[in-house]
Protein backbone atom coordinates (compact mmCIF):
# COMPACT_ATOMS: atom_id res chain seq x y z
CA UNK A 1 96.14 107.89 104.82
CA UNK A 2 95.20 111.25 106.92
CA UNK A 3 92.50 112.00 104.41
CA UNK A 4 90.80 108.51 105.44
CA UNK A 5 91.39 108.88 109.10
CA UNK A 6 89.90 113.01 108.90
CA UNK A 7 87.13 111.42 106.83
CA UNK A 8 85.95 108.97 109.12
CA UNK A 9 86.83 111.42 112.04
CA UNK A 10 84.54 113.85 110.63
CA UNK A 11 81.62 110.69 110.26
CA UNK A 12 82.09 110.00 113.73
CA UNK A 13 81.43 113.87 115.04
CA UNK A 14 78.37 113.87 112.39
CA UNK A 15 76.95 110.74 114.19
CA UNK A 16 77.44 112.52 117.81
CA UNK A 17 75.87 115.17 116.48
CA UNK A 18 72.99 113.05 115.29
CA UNK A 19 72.76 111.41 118.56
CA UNK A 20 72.63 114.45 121.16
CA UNK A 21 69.72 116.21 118.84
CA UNK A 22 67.63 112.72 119.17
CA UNK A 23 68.99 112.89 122.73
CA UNK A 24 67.93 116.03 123.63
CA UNK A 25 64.76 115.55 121.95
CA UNK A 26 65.63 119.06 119.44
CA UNK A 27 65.13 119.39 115.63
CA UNK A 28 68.24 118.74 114.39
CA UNK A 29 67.55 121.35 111.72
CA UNK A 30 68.83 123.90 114.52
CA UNK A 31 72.13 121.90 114.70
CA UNK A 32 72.71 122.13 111.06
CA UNK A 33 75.27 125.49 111.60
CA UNK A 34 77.28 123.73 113.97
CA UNK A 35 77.78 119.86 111.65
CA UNK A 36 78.40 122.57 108.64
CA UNK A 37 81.67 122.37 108.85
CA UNK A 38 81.38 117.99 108.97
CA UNK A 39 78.72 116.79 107.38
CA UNK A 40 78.25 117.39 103.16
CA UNK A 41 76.15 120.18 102.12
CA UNK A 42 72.74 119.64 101.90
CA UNK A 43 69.99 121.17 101.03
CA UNK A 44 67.65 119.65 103.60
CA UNK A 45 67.61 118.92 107.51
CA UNK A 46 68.91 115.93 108.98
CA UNK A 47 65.30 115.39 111.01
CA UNK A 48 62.36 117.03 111.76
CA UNK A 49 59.59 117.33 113.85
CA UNK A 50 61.18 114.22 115.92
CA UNK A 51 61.07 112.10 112.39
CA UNK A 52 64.48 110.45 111.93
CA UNK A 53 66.32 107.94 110.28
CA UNK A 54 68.99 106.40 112.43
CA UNK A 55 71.28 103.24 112.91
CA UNK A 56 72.56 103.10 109.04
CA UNK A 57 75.02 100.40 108.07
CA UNK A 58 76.60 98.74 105.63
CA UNK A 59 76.39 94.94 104.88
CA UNK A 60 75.00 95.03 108.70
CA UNK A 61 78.33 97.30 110.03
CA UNK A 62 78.62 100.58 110.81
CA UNK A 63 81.69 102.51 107.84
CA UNK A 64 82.79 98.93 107.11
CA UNK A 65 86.45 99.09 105.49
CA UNK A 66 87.78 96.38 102.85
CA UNK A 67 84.27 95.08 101.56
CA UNK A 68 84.88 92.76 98.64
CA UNK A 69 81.16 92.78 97.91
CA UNK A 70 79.59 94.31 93.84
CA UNK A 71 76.20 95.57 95.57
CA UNK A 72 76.71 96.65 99.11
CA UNK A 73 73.22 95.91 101.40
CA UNK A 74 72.13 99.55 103.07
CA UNK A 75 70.05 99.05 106.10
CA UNK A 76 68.40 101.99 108.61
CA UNK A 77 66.03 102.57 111.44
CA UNK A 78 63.31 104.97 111.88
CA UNK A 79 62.67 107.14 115.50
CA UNK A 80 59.36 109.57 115.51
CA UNK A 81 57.84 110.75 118.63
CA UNK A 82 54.49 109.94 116.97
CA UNK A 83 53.02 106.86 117.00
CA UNK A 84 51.82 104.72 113.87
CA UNK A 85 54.38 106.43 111.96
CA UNK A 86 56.51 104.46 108.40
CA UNK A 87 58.31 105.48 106.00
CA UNK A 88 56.59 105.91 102.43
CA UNK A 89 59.97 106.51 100.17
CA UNK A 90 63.83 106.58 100.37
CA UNK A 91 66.56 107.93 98.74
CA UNK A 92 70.55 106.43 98.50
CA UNK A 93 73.68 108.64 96.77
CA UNK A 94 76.83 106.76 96.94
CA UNK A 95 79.79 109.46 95.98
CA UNK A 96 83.74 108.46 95.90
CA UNK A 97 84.95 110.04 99.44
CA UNK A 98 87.64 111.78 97.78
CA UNK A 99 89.38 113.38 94.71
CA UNK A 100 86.36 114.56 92.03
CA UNK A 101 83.86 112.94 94.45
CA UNK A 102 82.24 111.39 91.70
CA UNK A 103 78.61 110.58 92.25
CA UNK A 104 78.24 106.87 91.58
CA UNK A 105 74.66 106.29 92.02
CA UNK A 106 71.61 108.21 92.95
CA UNK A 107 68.57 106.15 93.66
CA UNK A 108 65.99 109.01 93.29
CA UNK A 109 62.83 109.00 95.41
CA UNK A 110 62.04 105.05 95.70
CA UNK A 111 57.94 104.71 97.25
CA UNK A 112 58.99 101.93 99.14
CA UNK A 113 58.82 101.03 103.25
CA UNK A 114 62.08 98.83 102.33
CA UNK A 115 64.75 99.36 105.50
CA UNK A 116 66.78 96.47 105.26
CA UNK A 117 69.31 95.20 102.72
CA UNK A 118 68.66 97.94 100.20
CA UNK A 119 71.31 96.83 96.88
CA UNK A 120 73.42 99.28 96.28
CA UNK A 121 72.51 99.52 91.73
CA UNK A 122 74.93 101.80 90.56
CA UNK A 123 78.38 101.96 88.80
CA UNK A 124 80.60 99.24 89.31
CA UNK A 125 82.57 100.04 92.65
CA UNK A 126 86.57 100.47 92.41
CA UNK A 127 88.72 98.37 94.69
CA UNK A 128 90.66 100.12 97.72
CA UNK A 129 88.53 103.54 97.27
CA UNK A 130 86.66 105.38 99.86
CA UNK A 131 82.58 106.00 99.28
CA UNK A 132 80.32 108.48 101.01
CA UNK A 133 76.59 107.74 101.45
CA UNK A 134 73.65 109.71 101.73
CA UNK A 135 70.19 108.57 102.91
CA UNK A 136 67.12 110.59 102.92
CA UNK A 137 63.66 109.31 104.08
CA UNK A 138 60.29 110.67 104.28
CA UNK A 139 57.66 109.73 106.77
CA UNK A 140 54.30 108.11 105.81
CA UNK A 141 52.45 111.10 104.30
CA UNK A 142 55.66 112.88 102.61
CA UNK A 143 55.54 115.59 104.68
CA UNK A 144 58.41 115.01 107.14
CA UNK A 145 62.12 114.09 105.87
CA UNK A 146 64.88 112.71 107.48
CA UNK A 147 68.72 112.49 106.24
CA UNK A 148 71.86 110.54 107.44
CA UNK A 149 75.28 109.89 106.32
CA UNK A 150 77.63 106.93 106.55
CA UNK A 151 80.72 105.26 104.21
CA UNK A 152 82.35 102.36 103.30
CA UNK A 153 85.41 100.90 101.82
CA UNK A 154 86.67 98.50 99.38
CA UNK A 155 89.01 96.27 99.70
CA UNK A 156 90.89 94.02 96.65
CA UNK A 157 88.81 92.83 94.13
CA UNK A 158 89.78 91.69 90.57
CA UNK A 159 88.47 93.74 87.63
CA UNK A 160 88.25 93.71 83.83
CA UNK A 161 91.92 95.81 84.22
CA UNK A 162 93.39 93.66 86.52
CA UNK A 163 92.80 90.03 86.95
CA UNK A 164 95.23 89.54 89.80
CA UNK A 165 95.06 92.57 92.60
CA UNK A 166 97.40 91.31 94.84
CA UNK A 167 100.70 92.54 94.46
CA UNK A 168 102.09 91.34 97.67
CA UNK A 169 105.28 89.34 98.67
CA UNK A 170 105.80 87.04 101.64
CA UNK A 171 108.29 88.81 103.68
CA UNK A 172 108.62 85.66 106.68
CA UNK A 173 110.01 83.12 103.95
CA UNK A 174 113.18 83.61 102.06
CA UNK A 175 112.63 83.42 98.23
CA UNK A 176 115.73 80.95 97.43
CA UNK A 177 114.13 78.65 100.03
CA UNK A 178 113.28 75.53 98.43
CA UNK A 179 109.48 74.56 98.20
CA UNK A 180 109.06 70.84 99.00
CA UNK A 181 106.27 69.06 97.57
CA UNK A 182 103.68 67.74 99.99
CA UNK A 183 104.03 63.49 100.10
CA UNK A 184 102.04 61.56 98.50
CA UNK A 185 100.88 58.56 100.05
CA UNK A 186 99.88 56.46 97.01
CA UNK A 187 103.36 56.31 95.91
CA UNK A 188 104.66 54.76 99.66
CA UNK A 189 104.74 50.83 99.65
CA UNK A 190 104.53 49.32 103.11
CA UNK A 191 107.43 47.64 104.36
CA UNK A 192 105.31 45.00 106.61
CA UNK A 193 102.05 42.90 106.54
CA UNK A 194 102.61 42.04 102.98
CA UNK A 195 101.31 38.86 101.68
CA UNK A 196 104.61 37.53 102.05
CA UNK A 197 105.54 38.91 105.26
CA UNK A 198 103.82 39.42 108.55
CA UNK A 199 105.15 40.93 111.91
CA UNK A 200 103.60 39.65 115.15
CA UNK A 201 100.79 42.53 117.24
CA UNK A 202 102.69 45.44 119.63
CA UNK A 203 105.39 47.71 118.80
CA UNK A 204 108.08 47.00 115.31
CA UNK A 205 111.28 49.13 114.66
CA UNK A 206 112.70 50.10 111.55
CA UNK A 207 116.02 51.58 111.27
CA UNK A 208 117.89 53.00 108.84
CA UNK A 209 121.47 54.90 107.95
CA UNK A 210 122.60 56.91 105.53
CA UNK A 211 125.72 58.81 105.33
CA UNK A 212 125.78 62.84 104.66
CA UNK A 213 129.60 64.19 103.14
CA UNK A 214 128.66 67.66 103.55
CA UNK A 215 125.14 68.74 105.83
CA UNK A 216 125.88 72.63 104.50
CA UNK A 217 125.35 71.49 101.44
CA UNK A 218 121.65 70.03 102.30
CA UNK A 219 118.90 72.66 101.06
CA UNK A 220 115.69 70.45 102.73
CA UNK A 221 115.81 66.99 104.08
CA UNK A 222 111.88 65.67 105.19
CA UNK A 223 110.84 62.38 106.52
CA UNK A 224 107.45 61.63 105.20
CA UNK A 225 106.26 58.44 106.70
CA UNK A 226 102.93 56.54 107.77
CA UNK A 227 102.11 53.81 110.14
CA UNK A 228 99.53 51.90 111.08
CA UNK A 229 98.09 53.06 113.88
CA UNK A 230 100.71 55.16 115.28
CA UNK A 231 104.38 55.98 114.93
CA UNK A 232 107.25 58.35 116.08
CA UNK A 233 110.23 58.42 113.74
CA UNK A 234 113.75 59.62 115.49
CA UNK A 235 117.15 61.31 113.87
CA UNK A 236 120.27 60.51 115.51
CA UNK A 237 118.59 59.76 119.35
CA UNK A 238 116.47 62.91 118.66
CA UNK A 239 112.98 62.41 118.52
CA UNK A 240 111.40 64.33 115.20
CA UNK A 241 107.49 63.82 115.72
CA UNK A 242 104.32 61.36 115.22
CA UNK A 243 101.72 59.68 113.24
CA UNK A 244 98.53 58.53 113.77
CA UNK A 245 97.04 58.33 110.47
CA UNK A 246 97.82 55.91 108.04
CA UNK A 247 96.01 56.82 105.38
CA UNK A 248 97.65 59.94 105.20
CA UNK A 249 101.83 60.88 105.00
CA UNK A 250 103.08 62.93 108.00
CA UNK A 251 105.92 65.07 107.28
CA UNK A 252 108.68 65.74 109.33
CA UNK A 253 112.07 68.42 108.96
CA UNK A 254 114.95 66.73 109.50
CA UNK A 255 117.68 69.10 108.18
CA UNK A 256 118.24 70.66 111.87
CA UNK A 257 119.62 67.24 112.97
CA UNK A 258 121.42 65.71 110.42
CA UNK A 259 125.74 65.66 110.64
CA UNK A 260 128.04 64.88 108.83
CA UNK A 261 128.88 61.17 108.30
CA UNK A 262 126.84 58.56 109.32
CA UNK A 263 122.98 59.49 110.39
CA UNK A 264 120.15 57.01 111.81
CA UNK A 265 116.79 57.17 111.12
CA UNK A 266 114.46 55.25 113.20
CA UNK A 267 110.59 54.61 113.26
C-alpha cells in the first residue's frame, strides 16, 4: 500500500503547487523545476500567461478511491486574468498509476468548450487498480495551454474473468452457526377469532409448555409469532420482545432462556 499512499502524497504536493502559482499570481511554467520531481513529465507548462485549468474531479470528487463506475465523468474549471476568455479544445490521458503505466486512453485534441462530465472512452478499466489523469486545455484562440493532473481508483467490479469479485468471509458470525429461515406468515393459522371461536375486546393470554432434556444440545430456538394489534411473548417470566404488525411474523431468540425441563411460553 506505500506506493498508493506516496502516489496520492505526491498529487497532493502537485495541487499545492498548483495553488500557490495561481496564488501568487506567477506562471507556473517557472515552478515546473521545483513539481519535477512530483508531477509526470511533460512536455508543456501547467499554465500560462494566467490561463489555467483548475478544480478537476472525478465523478464530482477530488482522487475518488473504489469507483465501481465503466466511464468515469471528468469535470474542470477555467481561471484567466483576462476577461471573455473559454476554452476552444481539451485533452484527457488516463494511464494505470503503477507497474508498466499503461496508457489506457488518450482523447487527442477534442474542439469542444465541454467542462463537465467528460466520459472517460477508453479501455475497459480493471477493478482495484490505481489510474493517473492528465488534462490539457487551450484557451479560446489556441494560443494559451493549460495542464493538470488528478487520479482515481477502482473498486470491485465483476468482469468477463471473474463473475464474482468478492472473495470475502464474515469474520463476526461463526460458520457452524445455524442459519434460520426467516417465518413465514402465510403458513401461521390464528388461534382466535375464527368462525367458530371468538374472544371478547382487551387483552387474551396464551400459554404454552414444553419440556427441553438437554438445552446444550439446542443449536437455535426462535419464537416467530403475530398478533393483532400488538403482543409481547415471554420465556420462563422473562420478557423476549413485541409485535405490532400482524401482517407480518416477528421473530424472537429464545435459546438464551430456555432450561432444562419444563419451559413456558407466554403471549
Amino acid at each position: 500500500m506505500s506506493k498508493e499512499r506516496n502516489f496520492r502524497r505526491r498529487f497532493w504536493r502537485s495541487t499545492a503547487i498548483l495553488a500557490l502559482a495561481s496564488t501568487l499570481g506567477v506562471s507556473a511554467a517557472t515552478l515546473v523545476s521545483v513539481a519535477a520531481d512530483v508531477l509526470p513529465t511533460s512536455s508543456y507548462p501547467i499554465s500560462s500567461n494566467g490561463f489555467s485549468v483548475s478544480d478537476f474531479k472525478v465523478e464530482g470528487l477530488v482522487a475518488p478511491e473504489g469507483l465501481d463506475v465503466a466511464r468515469p465523468r471528468f469535470s474542470w474549471k477555467l481561471f484567466s486574468q483576462d476577461l471573455n476568455e473559454s476554452q476552444s479544445a481539451y485533452q484527457l490521458k488516463v494511464a494505470k498509476a503503477f507497474g508498466d503505466r499503461e496508457l489506457v486512453w488518450d482523447s487527442g485534441r477534442v474542439e469542444s468548450d465541454a467542462q463537465l462530465f467528460v466520459a472517460y472512452d477508453g479501455k475497459s478499466l480493471e477493478p482495484a487498480t490505481e489510474y493517473s489523469v492528465e488534462l490539457v486545455v487551450w484557451n479560446k484562440d489556441g494560443s494559451r495551454k493549460s495542464q493538470i493532473f488528478g487520479c482515481f481508483s477502482t473498486g470491485l467490479f465483476a468482469t468477463a474473468d471473474d463473475s464474482k469479485p468478492w472473495k470475502g468471509k464474515w469474520i463476526g458470525l461463526s460458520s457452524s452457526a445455524p442459519e434460520i429461515e426467516p417465518a413465514d406468515i402465510k403458513k401461521s393459522n390464528w388461534i382466535a377469532f375464527q368462525d367458530t371461536f371468538s374472544l371478547p375486546s382487551g387483552f387474551s393470554t396464551y400459554r404454552f409448555s414444553f419440556d427441553v432434556a438437554d438445552k446444550a444440545e439446542i443449536a437455535a430456538a426462535v419464537a416467530n409469532f403475530s398478533a393483532d394489534n400488538s403482543s409481547y411473548i415471554y420465556l420462563n417470566g422473562e420478557e423476549l420482545g413485541g409485535s405490532d404488525e400482524y401482517r407480518f411474523a416477528a421473530t424472537r431468540d429464545m435459546k438464551s432462556l430456555l432450561r432444562d425441563g419444563k419451559n413456558v411460553l407466554v403471549i
